[in-house]
Protein backbone atom coordinates (compact mmCIF):
# COMPACT_ATOMS: atom_id res chain seq x y z
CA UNK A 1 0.00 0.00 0.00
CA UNK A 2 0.91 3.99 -0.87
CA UNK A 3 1.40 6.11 2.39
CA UNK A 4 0.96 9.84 2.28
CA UNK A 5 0.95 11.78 5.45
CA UNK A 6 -1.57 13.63 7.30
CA UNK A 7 -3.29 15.81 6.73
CA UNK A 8 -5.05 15.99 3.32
CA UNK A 9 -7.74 18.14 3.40
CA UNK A 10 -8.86 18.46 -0.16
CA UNK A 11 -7.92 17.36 -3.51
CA UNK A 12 -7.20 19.91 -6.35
CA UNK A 13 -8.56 18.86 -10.18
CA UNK A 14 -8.53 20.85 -13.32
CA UNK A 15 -10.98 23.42 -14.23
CA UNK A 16 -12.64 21.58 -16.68
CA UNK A 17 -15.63 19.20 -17.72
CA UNK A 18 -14.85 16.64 -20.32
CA UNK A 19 -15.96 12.71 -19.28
CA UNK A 20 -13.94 9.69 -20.32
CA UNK A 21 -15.41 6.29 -20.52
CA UNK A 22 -14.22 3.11 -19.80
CA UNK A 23 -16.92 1.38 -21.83
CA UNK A 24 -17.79 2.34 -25.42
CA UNK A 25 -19.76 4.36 -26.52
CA UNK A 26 -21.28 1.68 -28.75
CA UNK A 27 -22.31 -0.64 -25.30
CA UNK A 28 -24.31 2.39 -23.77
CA UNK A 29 -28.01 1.93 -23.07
CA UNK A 30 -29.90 4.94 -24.18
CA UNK A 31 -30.14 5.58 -20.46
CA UNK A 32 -26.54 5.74 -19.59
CA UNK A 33 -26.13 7.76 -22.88
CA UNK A 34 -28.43 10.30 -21.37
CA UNK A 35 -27.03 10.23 -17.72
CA UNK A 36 -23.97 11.38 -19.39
CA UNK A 37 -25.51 14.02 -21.27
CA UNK A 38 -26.68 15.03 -17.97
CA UNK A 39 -23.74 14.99 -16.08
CA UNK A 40 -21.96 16.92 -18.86
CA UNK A 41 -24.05 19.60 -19.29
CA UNK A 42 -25.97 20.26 -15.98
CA UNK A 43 -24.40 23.57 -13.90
CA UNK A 44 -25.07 21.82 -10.86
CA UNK A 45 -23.24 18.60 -11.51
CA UNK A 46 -20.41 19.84 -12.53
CA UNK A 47 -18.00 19.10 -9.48
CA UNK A 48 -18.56 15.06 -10.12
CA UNK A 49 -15.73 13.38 -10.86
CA UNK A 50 -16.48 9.77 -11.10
CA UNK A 51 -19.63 7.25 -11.16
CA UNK A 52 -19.11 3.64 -11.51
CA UNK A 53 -22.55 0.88 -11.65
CA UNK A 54 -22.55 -2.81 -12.00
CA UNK A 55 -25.69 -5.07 -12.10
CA UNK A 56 -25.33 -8.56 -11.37
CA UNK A 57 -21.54 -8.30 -10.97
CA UNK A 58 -21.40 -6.43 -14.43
CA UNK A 59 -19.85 -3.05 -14.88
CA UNK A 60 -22.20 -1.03 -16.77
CA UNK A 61 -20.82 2.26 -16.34
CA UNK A 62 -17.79 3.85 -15.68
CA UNK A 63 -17.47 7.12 -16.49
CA UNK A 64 -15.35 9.87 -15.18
CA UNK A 65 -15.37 13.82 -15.15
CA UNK A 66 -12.63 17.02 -14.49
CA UNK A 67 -9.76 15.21 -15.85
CA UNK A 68 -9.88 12.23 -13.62
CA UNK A 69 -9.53 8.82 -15.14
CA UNK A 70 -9.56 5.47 -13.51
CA UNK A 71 -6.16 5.57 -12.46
CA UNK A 72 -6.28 7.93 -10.06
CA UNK A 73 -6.97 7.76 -6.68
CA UNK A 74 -9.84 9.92 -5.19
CA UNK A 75 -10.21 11.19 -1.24
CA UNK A 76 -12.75 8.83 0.40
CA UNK A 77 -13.46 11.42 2.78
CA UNK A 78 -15.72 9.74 5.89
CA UNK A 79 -16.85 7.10 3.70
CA UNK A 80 -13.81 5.57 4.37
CA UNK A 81 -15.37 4.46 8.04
CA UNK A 82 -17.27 1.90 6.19
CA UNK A 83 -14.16 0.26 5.76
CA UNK A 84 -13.52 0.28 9.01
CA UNK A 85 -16.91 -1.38 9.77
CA UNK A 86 -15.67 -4.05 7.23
CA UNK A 87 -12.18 -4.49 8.95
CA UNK A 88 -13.97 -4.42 12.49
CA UNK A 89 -16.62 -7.26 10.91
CA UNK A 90 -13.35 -9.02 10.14
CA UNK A 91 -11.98 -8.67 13.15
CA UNK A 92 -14.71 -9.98 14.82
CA UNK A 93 -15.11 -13.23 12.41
CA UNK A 94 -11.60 -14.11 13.89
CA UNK A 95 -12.68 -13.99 17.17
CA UNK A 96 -10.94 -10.75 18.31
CA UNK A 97 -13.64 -9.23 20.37
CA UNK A 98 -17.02 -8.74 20.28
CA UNK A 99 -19.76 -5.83 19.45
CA UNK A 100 -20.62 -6.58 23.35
CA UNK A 101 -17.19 -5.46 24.62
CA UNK A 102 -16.74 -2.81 26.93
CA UNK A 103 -13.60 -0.91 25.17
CA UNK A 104 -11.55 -0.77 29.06
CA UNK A 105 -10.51 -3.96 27.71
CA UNK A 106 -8.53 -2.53 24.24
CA UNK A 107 -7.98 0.91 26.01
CA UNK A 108 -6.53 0.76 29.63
CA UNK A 109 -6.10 4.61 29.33
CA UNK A 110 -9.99 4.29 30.28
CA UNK A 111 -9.83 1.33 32.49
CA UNK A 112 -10.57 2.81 35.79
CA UNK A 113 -13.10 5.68 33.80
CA UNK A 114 -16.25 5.46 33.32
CA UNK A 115 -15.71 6.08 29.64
CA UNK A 116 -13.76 2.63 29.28
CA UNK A 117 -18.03 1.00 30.06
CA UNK A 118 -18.66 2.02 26.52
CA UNK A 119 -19.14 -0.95 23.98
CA UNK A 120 -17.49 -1.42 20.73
CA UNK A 121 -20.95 -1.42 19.55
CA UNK A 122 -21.65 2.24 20.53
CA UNK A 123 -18.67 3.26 18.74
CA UNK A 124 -19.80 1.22 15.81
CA UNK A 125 -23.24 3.63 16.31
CA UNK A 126 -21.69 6.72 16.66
CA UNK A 127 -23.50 6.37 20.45
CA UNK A 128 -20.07 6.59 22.60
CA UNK A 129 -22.06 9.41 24.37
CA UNK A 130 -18.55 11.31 23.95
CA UNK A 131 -18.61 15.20 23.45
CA UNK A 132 -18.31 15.15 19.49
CA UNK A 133 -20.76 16.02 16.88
CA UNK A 134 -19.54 17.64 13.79
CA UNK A 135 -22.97 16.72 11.65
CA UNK A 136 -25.78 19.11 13.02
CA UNK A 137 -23.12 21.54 14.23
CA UNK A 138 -23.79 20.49 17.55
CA UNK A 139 -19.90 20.28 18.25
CA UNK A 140 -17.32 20.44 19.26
CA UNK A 141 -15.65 19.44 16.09
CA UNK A 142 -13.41 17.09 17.73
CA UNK A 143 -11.64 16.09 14.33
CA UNK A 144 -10.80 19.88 13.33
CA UNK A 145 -9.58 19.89 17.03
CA UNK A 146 -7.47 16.80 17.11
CA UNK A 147 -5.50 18.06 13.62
CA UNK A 148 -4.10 21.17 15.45
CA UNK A 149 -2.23 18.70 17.74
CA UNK A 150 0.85 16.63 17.47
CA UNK A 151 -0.64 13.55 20.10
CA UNK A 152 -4.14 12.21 18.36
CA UNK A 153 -4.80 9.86 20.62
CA UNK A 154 -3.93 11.67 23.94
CA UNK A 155 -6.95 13.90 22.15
CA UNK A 156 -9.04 12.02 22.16
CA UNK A 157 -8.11 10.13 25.60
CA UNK A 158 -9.02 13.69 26.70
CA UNK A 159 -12.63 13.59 25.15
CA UNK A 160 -15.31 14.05 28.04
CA UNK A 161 -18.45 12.17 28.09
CA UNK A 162 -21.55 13.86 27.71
CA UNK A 163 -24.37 11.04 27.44
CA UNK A 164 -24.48 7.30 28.54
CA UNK A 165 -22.63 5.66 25.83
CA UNK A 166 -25.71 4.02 23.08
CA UNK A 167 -28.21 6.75 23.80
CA UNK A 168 -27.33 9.93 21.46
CA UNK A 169 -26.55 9.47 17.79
CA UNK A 170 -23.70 12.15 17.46
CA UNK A 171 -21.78 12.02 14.03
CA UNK A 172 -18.35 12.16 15.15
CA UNK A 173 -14.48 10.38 13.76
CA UNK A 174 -13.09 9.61 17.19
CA UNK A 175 -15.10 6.66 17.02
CA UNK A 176 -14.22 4.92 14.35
CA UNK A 177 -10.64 6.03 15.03
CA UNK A 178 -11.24 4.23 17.89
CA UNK A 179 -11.88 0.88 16.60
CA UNK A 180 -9.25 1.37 14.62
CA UNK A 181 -6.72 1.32 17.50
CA UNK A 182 -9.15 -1.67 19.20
CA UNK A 183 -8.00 -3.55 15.46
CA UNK A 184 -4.70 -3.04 15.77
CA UNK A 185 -3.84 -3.83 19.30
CA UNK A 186 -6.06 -6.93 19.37
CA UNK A 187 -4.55 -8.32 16.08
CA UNK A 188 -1.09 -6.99 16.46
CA UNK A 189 -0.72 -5.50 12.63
CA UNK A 190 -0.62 -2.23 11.43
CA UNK A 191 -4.56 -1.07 10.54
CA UNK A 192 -2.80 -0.84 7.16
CA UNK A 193 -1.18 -4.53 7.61
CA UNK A 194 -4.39 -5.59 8.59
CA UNK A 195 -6.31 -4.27 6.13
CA UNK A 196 -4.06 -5.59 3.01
CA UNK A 197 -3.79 -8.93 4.24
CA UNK A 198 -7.71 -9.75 4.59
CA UNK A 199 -9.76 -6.82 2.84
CA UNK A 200 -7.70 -5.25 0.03
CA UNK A 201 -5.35 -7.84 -0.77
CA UNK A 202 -8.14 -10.69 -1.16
CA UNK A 203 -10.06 -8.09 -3.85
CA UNK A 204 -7.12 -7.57 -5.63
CA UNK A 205 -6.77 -3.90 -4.58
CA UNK A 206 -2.97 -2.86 -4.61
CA UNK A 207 -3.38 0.78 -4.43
CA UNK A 208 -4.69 3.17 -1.20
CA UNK A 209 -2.72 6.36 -0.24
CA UNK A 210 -3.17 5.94 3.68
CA UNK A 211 -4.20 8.84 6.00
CA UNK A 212 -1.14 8.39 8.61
CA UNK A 213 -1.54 10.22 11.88
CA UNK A 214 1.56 11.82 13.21
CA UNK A 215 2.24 8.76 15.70
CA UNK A 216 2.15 6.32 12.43
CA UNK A 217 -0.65 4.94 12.70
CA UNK A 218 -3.36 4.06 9.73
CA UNK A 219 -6.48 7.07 10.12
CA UNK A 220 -9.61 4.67 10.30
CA UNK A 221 -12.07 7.42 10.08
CA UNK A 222 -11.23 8.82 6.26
CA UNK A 223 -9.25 10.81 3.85
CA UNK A 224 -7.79 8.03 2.39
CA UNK A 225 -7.62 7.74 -1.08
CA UNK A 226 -8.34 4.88 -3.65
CA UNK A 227 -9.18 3.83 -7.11
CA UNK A 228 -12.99 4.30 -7.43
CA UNK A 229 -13.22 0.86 -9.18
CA UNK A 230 -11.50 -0.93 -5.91
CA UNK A 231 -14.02 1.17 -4.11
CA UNK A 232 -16.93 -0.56 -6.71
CA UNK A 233 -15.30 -3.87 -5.67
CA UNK A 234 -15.83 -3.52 -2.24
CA UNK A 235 -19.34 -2.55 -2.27
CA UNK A 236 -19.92 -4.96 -4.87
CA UNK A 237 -18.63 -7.63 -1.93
CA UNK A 238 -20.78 -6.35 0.59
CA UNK A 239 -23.63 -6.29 -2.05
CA UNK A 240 -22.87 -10.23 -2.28
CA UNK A 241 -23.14 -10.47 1.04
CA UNK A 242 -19.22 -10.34 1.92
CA UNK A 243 -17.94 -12.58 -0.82
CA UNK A 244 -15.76 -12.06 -4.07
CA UNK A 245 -15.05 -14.21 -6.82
CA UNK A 246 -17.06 -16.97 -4.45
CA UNK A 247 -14.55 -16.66 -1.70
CA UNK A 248 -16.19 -15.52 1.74
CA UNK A 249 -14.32 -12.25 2.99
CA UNK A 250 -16.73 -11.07 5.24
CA UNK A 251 -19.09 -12.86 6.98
CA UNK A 252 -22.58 -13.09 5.84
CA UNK A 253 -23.77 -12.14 9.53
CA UNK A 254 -21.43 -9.35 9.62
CA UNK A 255 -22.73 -7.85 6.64
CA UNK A 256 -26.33 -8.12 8.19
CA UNK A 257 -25.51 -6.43 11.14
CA UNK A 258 -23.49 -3.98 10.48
CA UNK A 259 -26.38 -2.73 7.14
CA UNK A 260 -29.12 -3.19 9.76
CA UNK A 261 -29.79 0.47 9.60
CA UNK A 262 -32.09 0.78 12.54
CA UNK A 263 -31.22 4.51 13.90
CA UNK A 264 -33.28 6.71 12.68
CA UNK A 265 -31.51 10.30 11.81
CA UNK A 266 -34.46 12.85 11.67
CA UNK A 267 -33.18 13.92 8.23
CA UNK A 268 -32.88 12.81 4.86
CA UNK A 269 -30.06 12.66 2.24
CA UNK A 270 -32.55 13.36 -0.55
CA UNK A 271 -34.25 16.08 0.84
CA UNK A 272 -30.46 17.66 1.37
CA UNK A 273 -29.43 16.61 -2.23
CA UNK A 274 -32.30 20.05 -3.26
CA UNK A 275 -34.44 17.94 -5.45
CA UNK A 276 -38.01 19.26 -5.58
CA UNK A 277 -40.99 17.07 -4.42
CA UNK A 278 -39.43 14.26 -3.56
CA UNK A 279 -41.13 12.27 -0.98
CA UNK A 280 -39.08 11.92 2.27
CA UNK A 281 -38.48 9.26 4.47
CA UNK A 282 -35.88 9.65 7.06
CA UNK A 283 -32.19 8.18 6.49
CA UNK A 284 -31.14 5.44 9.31
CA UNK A 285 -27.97 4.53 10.48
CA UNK A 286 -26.01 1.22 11.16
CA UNK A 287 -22.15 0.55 11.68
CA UNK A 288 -20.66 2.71 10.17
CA UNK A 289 -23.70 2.57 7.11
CA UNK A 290 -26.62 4.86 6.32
CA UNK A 291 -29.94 3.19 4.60
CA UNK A 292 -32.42 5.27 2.91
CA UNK A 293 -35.88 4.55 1.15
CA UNK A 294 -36.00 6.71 -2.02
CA UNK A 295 -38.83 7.92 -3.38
CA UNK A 296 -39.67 10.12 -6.78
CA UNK A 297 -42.83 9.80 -8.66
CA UNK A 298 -43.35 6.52 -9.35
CA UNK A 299 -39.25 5.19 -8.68
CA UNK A 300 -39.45 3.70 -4.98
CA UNK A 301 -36.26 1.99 -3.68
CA UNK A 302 -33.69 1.46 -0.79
CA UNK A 303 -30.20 2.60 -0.83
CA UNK A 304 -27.35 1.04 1.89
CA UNK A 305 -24.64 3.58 1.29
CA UNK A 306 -21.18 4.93 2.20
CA UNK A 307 -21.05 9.07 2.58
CA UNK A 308 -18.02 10.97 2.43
CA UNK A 309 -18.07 14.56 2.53
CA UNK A 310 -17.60 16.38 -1.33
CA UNK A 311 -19.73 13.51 -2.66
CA UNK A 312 -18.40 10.32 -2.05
CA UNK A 313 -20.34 7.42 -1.95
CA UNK A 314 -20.37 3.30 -1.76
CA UNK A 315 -24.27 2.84 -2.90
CA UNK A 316 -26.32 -0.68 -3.01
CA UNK A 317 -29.76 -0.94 -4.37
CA UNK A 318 -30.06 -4.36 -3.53
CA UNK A 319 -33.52 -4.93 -4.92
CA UNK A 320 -31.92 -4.73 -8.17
CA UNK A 321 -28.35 -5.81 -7.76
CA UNK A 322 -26.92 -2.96 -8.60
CA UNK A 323 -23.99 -1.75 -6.47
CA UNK A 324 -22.93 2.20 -7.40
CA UNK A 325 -20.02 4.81 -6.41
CA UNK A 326 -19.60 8.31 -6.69
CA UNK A 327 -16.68 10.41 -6.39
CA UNK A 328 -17.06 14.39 -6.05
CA UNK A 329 -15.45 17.33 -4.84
CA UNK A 330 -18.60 19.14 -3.84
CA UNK A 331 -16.53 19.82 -0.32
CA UNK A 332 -18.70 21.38 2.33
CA UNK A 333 -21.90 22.10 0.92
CA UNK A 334 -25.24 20.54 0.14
CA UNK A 335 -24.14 19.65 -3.62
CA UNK A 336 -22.06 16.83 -2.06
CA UNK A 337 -26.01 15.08 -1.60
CA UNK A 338 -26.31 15.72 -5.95
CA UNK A 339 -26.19 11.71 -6.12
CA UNK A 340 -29.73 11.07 -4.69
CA UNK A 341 -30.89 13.42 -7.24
CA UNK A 342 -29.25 11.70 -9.96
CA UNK A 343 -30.16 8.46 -8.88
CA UNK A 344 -34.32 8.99 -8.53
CA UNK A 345 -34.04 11.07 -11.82
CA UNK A 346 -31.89 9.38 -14.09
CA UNK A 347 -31.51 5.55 -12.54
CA UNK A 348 -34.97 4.04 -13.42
CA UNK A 349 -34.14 2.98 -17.31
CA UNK A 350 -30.97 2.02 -16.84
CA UNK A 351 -31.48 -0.27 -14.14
CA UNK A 352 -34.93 -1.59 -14.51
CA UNK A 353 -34.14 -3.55 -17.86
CA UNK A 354 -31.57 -5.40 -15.97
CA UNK A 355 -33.72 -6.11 -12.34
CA UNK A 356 -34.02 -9.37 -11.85
């Protein structure tokens, strides 16, 4: 795996609009030919850099934007944590620890403090009950925080609690930073170690430029970057219910679990995306996964998805095995939502012909 220090905060691409294609022209349903039209020519849209579908394990589009082609890495942003949620399931196949855990047992900083009684779990949920929110502007912004120091984790060993830990949904990084560490002092490899030898090296993925914080270690809450089409391979795994290439890499339970989206946010990602009359129904939260019903006329479906901030996305519509990503650099504002839009407006023909 690449390494690139910390911190990388955004990611600079050409002023310019032209698409290249990875499938011919001459392959295109009528449908995709029209997305692209779309994605071309549309003011608003004009900041996405990549989208990638397959249906039934079947790339049928690849397409990318602003001079990026499919060589290039792209920042994951946050929905790199949804790796994490895969490298915790892992973790937990092996018998590492359990959801049930109190962390005091991975982090004796906390075991005499009543902070070390929260469960892996509640980190999972982004319900620590720590004093982070950086997603209703709450705050603090713990992350912002934690970059203006030289000692991340004597940060966030610092972090007071606010709420019993799996009460408040707070959107925060320290936790999945936090099962990061709980990885890589129960298995004894590098997050990055551990990732390559039972995520990214079983999917064929030889390419992600690491987030290192300045004490090393792998960041497990985002700004990495990768290939978008490794990124399509991993959601196409989860999509299969952990496996690739008929080889189980996740377990089947894990996947469950951690896509049971049973939190329920009070907002939704397609009433942020600006669309008008759509009809809303509340995104939920999992481990480290959102789940959405989208709804637009007569096009009614669920999304499981990845979110990184700027527009980055790992996207399942399972109900017609179709697995999707995005890659944007819509950084910081409500464009970076543009997706569900483009999905209930422009999805329904090219994905219906193929539903099962």
């Amino acid at each position: 795996m690449i390494i690139v220090p910390k911190p990388l905060f955004s990611l600079l691409v050409p002023l310019f609009f032209i698409s290249s294609s990875c499938i011919g022209q001459e392959n295109q349903t009528e449908g995709i030919k029209n997305l692209v039209e779309k994605l071309n020519s549309v003011e608003n849209y004009r900041k996405i850099d990549g989208l990638l579908i397959s249906q039934h394990g079947e790339i049928i589009m690849e397409e990318y934007f602003n001079g990026f082609t499919q060589d290039d890495p792209h920042q994951t942003r946050s929905s790199f944590k949804t790796i994490t949620s895969l490298l915790a399931g892992i973790a937990v196949d092996q018998g590492l620890f359990t959801v049930n855990d109190s962390i005091k047992d991975y982090i004796p900083e906390w075991k005499n403090d009543a902070r070390g009684n929260i469960q892996i779990k509640d980190l999972l949920e982004m319900r620590s009950g720590l004093a982070c929110e950086n997603f209703f502007e709450v705050g603090p912004d713990c992350e912002n925080e934690m970059y203006n120091t030289k000692d991340w984790l004597g940060y966030i060993m610092d972090i007071p609690k606010r709420y019993e830990p799996g009460k408040n949904w707070e959107y925060s990084s320290m936790e999945p930073d936090l099962v990061g560490i709980i990885i890589y002092r129960t298995s004894k490899l590098s997050l990055m170690d551990f990732a390559d030898k039972y995520l990214f090296g079983p999917l064929g993925i030889e390419v992600c430029q690491w987030e290192i914080t300045p004490d090393g270690r792998g960041y497990a809450a985002g700004s990495s970057r990768m290939k978008p089409d490794d990124l399509l391979k991993i959601t196409q795994m989860v999509l299969d219910e952990g496996k690739w290439k008929g080889k189980q890499i996740v377990s089947k339970k894990w996947i469950e679990e951690s896509t049971n989206c049973h939190i329920d946010l009070g907002m939704s990602f397609l009433d942020w995306s600006g669309i008008k009359n759509p009809t809303i129904h509340n995104t939920n939260y999992g481990y480290f996964w959102y789940s959405e019903l989208l709804e637009y006329g007569d096009f009614k479906t669920e999304v499981t998805f990845a979110s990184g901030n700027g527009g980055q996305y790992m996207m399942i519509l399972k109900e017609y095995d179709v697995a999707i990503v995005f890659t944007g650099s819509n950084y910081g504002n409500w464009k970076s939502k543009l997706p569900f839009e483009i999905i209930v407006k422009y999805f329904e023909p090219i994905i219906e012909e193929g539903k099962k």
